[in-house]
Protein backbone atom coordinates (compact mmCIF):
# COMPACT_ATOMS: atom_id res chain seq x y z
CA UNK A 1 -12.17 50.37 27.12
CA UNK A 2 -8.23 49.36 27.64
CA UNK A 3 -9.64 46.91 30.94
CA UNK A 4 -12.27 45.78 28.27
CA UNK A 5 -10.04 44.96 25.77
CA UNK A 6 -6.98 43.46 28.20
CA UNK A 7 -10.21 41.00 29.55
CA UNK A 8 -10.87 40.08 26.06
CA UNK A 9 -7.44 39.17 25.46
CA UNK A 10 -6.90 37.53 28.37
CA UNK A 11 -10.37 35.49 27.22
CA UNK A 12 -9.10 34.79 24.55
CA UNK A 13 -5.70 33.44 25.27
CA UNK A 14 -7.64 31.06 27.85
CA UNK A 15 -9.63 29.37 25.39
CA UNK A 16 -7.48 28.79 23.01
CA UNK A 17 -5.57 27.30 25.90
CA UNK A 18 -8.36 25.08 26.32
CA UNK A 19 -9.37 24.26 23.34
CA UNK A 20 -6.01 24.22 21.05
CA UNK A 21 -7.45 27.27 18.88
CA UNK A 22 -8.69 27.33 15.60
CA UNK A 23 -5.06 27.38 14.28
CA UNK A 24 -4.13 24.60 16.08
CA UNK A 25 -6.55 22.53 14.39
CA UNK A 26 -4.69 19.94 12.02
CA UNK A 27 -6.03 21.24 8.65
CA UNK A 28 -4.13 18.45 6.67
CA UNK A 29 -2.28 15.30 7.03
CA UNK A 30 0.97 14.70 4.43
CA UNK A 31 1.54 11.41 3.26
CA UNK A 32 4.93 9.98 2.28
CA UNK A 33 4.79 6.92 0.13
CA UNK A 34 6.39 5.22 -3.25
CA UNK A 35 3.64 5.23 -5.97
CA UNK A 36 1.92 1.56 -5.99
CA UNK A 37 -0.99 0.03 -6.20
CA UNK A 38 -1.81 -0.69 -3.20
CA UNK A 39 -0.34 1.99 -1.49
CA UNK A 40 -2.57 3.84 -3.73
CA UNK A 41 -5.69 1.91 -2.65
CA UNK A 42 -4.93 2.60 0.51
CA UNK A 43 -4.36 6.53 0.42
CA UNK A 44 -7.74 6.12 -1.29
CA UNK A 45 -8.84 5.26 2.30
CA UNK A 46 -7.69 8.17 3.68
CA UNK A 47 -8.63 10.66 1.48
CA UNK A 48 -12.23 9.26 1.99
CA UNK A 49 -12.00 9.93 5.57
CA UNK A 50 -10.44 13.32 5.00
CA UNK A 51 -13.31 14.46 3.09
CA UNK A 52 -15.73 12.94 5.51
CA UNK A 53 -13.67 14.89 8.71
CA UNK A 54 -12.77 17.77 7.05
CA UNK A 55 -8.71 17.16 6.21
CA UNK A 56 -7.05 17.46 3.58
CA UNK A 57 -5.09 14.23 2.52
CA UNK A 58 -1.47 15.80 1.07
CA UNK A 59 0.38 12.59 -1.08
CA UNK A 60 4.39 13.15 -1.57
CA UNK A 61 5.55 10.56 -3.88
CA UNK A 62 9.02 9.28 -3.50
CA UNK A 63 10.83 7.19 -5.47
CA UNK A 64 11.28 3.55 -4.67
CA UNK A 65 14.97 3.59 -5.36
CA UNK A 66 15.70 6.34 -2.95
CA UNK A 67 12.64 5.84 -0.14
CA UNK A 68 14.50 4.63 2.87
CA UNK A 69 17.62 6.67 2.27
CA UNK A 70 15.23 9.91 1.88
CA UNK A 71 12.98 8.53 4.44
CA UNK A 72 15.74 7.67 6.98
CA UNK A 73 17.61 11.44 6.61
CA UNK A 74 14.06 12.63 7.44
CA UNK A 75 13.36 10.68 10.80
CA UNK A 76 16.94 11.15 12.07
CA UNK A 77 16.42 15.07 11.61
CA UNK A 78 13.19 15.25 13.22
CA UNK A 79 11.66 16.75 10.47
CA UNK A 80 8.10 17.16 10.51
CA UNK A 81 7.69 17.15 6.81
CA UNK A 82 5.76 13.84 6.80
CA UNK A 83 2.60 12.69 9.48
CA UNK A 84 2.43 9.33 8.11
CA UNK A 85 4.80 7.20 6.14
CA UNK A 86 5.09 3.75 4.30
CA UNK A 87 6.35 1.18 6.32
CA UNK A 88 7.91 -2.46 5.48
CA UNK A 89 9.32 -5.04 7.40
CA UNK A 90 12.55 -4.43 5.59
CA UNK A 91 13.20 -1.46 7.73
CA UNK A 92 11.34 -2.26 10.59
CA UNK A 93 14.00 -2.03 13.15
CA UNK A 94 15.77 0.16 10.91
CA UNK A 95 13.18 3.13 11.95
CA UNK A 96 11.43 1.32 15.03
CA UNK A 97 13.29 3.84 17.75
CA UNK A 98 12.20 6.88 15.61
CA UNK A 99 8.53 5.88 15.31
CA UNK A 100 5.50 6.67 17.44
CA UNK A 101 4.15 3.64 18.95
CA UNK A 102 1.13 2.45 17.47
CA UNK A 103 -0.37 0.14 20.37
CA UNK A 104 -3.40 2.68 21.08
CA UNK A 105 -4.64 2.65 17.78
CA UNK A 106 -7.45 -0.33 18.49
CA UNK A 107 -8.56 -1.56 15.08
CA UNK A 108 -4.25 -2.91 15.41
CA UNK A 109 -5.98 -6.06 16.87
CA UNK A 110 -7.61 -7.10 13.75
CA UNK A 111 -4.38 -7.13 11.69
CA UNK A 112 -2.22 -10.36 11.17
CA UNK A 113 -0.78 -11.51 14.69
CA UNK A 114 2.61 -13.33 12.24
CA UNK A 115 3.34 -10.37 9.96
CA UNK A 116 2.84 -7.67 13.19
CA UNK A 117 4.89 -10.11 15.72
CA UNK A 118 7.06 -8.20 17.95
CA UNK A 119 10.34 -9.62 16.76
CA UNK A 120 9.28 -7.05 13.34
CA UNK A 121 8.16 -3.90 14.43
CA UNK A 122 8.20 -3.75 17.84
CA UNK A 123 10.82 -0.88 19.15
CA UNK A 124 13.36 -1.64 22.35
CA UNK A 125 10.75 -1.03 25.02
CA UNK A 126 8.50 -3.56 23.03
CA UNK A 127 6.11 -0.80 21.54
CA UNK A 128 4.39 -1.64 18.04
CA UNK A 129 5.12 1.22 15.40
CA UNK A 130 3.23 0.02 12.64
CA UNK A 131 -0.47 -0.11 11.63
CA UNK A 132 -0.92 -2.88 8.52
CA UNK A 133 -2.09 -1.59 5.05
CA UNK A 134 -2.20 -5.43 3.47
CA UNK A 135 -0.93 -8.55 3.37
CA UNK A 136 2.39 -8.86 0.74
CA UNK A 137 3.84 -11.90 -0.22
CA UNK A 138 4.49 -13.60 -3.96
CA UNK A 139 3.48 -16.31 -5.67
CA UNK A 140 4.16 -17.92 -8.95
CA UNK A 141 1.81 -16.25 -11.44
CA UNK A 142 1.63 -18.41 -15.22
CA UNK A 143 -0.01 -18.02 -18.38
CA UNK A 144 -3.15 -19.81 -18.12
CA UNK A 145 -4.17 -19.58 -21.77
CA UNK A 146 -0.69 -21.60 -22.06
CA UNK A 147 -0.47 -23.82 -19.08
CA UNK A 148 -3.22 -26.09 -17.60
CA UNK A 149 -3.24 -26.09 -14.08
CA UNK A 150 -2.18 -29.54 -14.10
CA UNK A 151 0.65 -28.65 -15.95
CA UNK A 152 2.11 -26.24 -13.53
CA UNK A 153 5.53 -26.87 -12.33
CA UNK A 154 6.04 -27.90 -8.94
CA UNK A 155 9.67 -28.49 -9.20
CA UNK A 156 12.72 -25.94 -10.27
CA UNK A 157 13.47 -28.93 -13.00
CA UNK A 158 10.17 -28.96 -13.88
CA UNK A 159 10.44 -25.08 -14.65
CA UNK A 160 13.08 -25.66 -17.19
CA UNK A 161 11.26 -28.62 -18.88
CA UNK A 162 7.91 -26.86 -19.53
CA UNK A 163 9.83 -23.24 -20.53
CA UNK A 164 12.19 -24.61 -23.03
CA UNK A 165 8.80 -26.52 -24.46
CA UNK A 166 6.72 -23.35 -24.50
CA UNK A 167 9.79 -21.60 -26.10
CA UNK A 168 10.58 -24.56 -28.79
CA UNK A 169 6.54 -24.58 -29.79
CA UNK A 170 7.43 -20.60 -29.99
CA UNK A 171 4.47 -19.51 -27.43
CA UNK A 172 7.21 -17.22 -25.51
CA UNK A 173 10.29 -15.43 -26.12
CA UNK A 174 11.45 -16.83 -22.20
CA UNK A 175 10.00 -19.43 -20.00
CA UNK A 176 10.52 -17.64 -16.70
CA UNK A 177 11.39 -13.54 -15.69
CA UNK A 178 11.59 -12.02 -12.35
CA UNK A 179 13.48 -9.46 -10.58
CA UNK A 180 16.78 -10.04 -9.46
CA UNK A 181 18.93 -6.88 -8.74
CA UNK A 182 19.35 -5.42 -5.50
CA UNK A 183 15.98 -4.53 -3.37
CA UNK A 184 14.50 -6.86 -5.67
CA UNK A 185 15.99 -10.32 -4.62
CA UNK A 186 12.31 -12.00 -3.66
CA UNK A 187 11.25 -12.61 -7.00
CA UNK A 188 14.38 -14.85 -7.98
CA UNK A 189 17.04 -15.04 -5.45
CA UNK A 190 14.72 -15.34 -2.39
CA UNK A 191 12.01 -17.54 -3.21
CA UNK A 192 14.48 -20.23 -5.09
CA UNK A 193 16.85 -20.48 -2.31
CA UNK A 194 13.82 -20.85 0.16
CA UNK A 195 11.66 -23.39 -1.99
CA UNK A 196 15.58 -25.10 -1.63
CA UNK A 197 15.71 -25.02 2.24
CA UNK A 198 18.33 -22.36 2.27
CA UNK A 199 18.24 -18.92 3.48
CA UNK A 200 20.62 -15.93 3.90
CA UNK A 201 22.07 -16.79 7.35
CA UNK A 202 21.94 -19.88 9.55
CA UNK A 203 19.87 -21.69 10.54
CA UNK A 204 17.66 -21.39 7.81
CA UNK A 205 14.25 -19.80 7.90
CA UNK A 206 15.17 -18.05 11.55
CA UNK A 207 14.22 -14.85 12.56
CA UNK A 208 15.35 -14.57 16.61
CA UNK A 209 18.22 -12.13 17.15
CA UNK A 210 19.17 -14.00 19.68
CA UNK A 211 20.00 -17.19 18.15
CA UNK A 212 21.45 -16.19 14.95
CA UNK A 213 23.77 -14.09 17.15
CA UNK A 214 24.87 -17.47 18.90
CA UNK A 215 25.12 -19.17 15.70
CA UNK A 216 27.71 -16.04 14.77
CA UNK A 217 25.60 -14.40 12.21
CA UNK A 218 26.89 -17.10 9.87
CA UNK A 219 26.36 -16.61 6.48
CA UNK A 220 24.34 -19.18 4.29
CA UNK A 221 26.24 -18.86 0.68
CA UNK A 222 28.58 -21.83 1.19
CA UNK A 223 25.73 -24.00 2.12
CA UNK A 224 25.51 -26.59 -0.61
CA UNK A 225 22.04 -25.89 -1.20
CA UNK A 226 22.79 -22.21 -2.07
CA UNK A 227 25.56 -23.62 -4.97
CA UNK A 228 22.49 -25.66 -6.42
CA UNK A 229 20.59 -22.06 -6.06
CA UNK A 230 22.89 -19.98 -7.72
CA UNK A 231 24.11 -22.80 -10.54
CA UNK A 232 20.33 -23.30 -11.23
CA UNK A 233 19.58 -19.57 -12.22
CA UNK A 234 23.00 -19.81 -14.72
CA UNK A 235 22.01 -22.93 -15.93
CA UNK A 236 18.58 -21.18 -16.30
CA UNK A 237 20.05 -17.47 -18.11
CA UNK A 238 23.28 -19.17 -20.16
CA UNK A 239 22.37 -22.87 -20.55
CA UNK A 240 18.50 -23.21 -21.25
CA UNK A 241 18.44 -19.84 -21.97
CA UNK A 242 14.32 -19.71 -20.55
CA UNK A 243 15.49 -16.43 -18.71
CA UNK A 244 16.73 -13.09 -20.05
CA UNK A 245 20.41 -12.72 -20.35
CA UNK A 246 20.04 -9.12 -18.31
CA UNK A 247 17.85 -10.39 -15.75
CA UNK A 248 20.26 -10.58 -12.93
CA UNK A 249 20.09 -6.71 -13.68
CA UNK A 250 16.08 -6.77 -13.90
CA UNK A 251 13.92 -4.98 -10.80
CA UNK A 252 10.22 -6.00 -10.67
CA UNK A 253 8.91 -4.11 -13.03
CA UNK A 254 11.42 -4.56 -15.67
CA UNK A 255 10.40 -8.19 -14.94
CA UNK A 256 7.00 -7.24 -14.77
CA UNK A 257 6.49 -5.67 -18.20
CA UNK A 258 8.28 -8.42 -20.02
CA UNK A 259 5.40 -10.83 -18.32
CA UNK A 260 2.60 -8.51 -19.09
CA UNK A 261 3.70 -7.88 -23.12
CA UNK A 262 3.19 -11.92 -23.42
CA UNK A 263 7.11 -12.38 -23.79
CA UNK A 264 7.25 -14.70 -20.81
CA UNK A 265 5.07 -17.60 -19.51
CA UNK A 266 6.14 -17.61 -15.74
CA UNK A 267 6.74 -14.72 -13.09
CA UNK A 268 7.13 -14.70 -9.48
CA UNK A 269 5.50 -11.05 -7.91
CA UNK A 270 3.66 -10.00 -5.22
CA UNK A 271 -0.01 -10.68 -5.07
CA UNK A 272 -1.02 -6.83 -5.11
CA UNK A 273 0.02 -7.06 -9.26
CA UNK A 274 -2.81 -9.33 -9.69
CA UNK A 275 -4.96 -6.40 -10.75
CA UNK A 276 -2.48 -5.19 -12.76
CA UNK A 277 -2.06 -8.15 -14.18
CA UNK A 278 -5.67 -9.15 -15.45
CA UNK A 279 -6.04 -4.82 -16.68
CA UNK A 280 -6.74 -4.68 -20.45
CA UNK A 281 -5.89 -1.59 -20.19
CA UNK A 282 -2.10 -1.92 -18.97
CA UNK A 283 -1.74 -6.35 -19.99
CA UNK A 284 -1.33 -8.10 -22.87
CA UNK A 285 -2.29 -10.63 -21.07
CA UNK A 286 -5.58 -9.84 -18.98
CA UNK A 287 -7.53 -12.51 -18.36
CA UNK A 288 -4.77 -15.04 -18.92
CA UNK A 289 -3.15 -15.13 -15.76
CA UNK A 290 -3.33 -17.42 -12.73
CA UNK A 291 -1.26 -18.46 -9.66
CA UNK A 292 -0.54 -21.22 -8.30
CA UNK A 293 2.41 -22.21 -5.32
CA UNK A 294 6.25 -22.24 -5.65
CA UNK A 295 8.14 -24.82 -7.34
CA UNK A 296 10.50 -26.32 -4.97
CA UNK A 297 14.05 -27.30 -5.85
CA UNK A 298 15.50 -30.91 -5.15
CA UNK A 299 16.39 -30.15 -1.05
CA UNK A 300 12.43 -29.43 0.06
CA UNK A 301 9.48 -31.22 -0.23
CA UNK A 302 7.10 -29.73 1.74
CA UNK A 303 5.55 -26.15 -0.09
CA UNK A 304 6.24 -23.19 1.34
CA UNK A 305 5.31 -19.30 1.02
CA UNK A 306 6.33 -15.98 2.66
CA UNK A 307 4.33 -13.53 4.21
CA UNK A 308 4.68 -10.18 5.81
CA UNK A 309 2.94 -6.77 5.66
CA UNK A 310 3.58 -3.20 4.23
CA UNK A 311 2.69 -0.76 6.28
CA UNK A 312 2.09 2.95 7.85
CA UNK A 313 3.89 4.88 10.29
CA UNK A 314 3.85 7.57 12.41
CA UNK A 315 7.33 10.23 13.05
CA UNK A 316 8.17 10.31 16.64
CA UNK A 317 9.55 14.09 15.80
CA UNK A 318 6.09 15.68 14.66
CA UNK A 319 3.05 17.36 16.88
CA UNK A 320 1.21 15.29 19.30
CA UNK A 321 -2.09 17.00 17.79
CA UNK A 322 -1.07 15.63 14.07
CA UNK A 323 -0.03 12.23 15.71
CA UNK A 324 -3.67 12.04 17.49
CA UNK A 325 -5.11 13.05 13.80
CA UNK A 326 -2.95 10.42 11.93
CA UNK A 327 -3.93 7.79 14.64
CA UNK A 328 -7.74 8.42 14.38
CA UNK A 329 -7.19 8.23 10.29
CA UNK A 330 -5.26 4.72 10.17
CA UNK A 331 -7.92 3.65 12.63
CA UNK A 332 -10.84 4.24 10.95
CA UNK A 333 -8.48 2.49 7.35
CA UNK A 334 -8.64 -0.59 9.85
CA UNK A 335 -12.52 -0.46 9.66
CA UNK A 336 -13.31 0.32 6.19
CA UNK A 337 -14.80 -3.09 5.12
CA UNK A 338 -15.58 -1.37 1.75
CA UNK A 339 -12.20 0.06 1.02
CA UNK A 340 -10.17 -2.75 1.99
CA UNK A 341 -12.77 -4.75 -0.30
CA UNK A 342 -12.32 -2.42 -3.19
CA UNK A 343 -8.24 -2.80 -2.29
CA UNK A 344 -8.07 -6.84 -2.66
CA UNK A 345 -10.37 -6.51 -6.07
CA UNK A 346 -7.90 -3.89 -7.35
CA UNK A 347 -4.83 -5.18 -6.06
CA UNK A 348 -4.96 -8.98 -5.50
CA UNK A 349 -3.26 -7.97 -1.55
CA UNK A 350 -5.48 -9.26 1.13
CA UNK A 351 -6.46 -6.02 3.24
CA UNK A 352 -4.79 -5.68 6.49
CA UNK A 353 -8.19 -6.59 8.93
CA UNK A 354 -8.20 -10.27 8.85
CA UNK A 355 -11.82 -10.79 10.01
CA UNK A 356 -12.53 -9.70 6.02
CA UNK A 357 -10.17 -12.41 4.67
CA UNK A 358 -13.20 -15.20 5.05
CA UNK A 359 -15.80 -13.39 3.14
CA UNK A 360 -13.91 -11.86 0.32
CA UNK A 361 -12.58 -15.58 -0.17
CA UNK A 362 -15.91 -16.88 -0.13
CA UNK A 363 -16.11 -14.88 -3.35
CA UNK A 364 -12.97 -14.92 -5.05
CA UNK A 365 -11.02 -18.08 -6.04
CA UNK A 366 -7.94 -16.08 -5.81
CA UNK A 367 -8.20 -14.96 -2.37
CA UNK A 368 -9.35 -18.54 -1.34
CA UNK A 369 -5.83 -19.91 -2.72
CA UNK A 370 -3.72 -16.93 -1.09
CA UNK A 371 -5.77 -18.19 2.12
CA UNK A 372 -4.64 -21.91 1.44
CA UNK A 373 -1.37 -21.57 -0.19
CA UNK A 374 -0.21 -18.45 2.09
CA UNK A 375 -1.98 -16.97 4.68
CA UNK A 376 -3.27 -19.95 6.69
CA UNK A 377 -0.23 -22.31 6.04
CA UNK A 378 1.84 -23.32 9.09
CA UNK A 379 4.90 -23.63 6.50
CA UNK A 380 6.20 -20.01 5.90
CA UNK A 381 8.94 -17.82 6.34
CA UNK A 382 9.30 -14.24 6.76
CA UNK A 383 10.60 -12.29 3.92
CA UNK A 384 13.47 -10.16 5.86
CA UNK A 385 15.49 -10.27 8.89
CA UNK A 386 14.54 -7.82 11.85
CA UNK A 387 17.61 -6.26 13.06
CA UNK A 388 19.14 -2.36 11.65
CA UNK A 389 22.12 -4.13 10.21
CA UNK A 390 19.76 -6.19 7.68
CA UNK A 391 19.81 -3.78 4.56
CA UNK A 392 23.52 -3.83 4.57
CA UNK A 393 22.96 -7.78 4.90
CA UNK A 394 21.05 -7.73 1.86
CA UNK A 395 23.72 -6.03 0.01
CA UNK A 396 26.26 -8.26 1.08
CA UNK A 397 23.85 -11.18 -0.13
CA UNK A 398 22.93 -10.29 -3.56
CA UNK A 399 26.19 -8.38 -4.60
CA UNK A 400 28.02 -11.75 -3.70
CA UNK A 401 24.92 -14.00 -5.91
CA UNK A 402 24.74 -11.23 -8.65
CA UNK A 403 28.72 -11.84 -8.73
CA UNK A 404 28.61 -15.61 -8.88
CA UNK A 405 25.93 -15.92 -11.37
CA UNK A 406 27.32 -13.33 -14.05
CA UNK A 407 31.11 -15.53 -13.97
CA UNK A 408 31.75 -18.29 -15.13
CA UNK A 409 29.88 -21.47 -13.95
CA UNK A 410 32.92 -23.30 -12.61
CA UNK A 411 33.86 -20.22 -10.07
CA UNK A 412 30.33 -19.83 -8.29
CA UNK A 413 31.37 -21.82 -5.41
CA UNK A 414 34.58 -19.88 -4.92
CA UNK A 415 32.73 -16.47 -5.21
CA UNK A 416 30.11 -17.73 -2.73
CA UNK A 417 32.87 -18.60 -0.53
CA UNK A 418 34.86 -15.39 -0.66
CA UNK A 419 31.81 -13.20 0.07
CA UNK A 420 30.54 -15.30 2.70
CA UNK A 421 32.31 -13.35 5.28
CA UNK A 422 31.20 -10.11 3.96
CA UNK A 423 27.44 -10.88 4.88
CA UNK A 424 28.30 -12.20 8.43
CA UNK A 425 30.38 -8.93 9.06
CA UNK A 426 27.85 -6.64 7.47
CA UNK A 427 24.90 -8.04 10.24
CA UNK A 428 27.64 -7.68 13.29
């Protein structure tokens, strides 16, 4: 009976060998992400495929405020608290050396060949780390009950003109609210200084390492063009008074809610709020929104949008058998033509598989001008910069604009010029 029972162990122990054992099976797969609508159209995804496979889809909120500090302790522990997280260009090369390459995950070929470009998320031995969950880029949303779409502005000056008239005929409390503070500086700062041909280093609109390093990571505030930037949005807050006197303060959805309660006529936010938007059930305003393209200030005449993906990852630091599991699950997101359907109609973010972009445009208007005004324009510009240094960039950046623009008028240029070489020192 003991040789019996020794050759059943010993059986045992051989096939589990083989076959990983039923407690090595991945039972679950834990999802780190900040709440949002299409983050949560996407998880949707997932827990579909979970229920079809037999895994349980665990969701661990995190705040938006604290996500890449929390995320970033995690990954440099090589903690194995989290098998996939939400990834964003922002911190694409922030994280790329501590993510598991993504390159054998085959539905990657359908996604976006400019938002997944190596210079993004590619780590140093040129390995992607990212799988696409959508398209997300801004536009300028407007009160269509209030504005014809004739009427739309198409320059910054124009802006003023038709906000102070909605405001005079008392249609609005403000002409135009976005977000401005820190982490938040693409829905004022960002997309005003590039509709002005300026950017946050030089030369404007590039995104090789390589040459802004010979350029000496220069900074772009004393460029006249940012002045005009940063004079137009005090003009805009103290002069003309069409934006809130706390908005340089304001994060999106501070910005957000003011546009949704009917208190503003203009907004600039990223196309996944379109469904929010256009909801009875959360807007004042359903079914009096639309979007059109950026106005451009008096240095750019061409249009011009941004575009670049959010994303999932993968932690270097956790099992191979959860990796292979979170691998097979972003694969089969890739494929679900229904749920990246259901995604765009919920969220207004074109799904990450572009071979669905053509029919969903054929019909919805809105996709067709995020196709036109966006996604198939040779004129855009990515929304970050791709090296670790960047956040601290950003910091630099919009500390030194939020600084300028709360002063007084007449010192902006000196403020620019005394936190210029903060930002060039923060990206060396």
């Amino acid at each position: 009976m003991q040789g019996l029972a020794r050759w059943f162990v010993a059986a045992t122990a051989a096939l589990v060998a083989v076959t990983g054992g039923a407690a090595a099976q991945v039972k679950e797969l834990r999802i780190g992400y900040q709440p949002s609508p299409i983050q949560d159209a996407s998880i949707a995804m997932f827990e579909a495929w979970g229920a079809k496979n037999g895994v349980k889809i665990v969701k661990v909120p995190n705040s938006y405020g604290v996500y890449v500090e929390k995320m970033t302790a995690s990954l440099t522990s090589n903690s194995d608290q989290y098998d996939v997280i939400w990834h964003n260009d922002d911190w694409g090369q922030t994280w790329a050396h501590l993510l598991e390459p993504t390159d054998d995950v085959e539905a990657n070929k359908f996604g976006s060949k400019w938002s997944m470009s190596p210079i993004v998320f590619a780590n140093a031995q040129g390995q992607n780390t990212v799988v696409p969950m959508g398209q997300t880029f801004s536009v300028f949303f407007y009160r269509s009950d209030l504005v014809k779409p004739e009427e739309v502005p198409k320059t910054l000056e124009e802006l003023v003109t038709m906000s102070k008239k909605l405001q005079a005929d008392g249609k609005v409390k403000f002409g135009y609210v976005g977000g401005m503070s820190m982490n938040h500086s693409w829905f004022s700062w960002f997309w005003s200084m590039w509709a002005n041909n300026c950017d946050v280093l030089l030369p404007a609109y590039e995104r090789d390492n390589k040459k802004l390093a010979e350029a000496g990571w220069k900074s772009g505030l004393t460029d006249p063009c940012m002045q005009k930037t940063v004079e137009y949005w005090w003009d805009a807050i103290n002069t003309h008074k069409i934006s809130p006197r706390g908005m340089p303060a304001y994060d999106r959805n501070e910005a957000n809610a003011i546009f949704m309660a009917g208190d503003a006529a203009f907004t600039v936010a990223d196309t996944l709020w379109w469904g929010t938007f256009n909801d009875p059930n959360k807007s004042k305003i359903a079914g009096k929104v639309a979007a059109a393209r950026f106005p451009l200030g008096p240095d750019r005449k061409k249009p011009f949008g941004w575009d670049d993906i959010w994303g999932w990852a993968i932690p270097k630091s956790i099992p191979e058998e959860r990796k292979k599991l979170a691998k097979q699950m972003l694969n089969a997101m890739m494929l679900d033509e229904e749920g990246q359907t259901k995604m765009f109609k919920a969220t207004g973010a074109p799904p990450p598989n572009t071979t669905f972009w053509p029919k969903i445009a054929e019909q919805d208007p809105f996709m067709k001008l995020l196709k036109e005004a966006v996604l198939d324009s040779p004129d855009k510009v990515r929304g970050a910069y791709y090296f670790p240094q960047w956040p601290a960039v950003h910091k630099a950046f919009n500390d030194a604009v939020t600084k300028a623009v709360t002063g007084k008028r007449e010192d902006i240029a000196k403020v620019l010029a005394e936190n210029a070489p903060l930002v060039s020192k923060a990206a060396q």
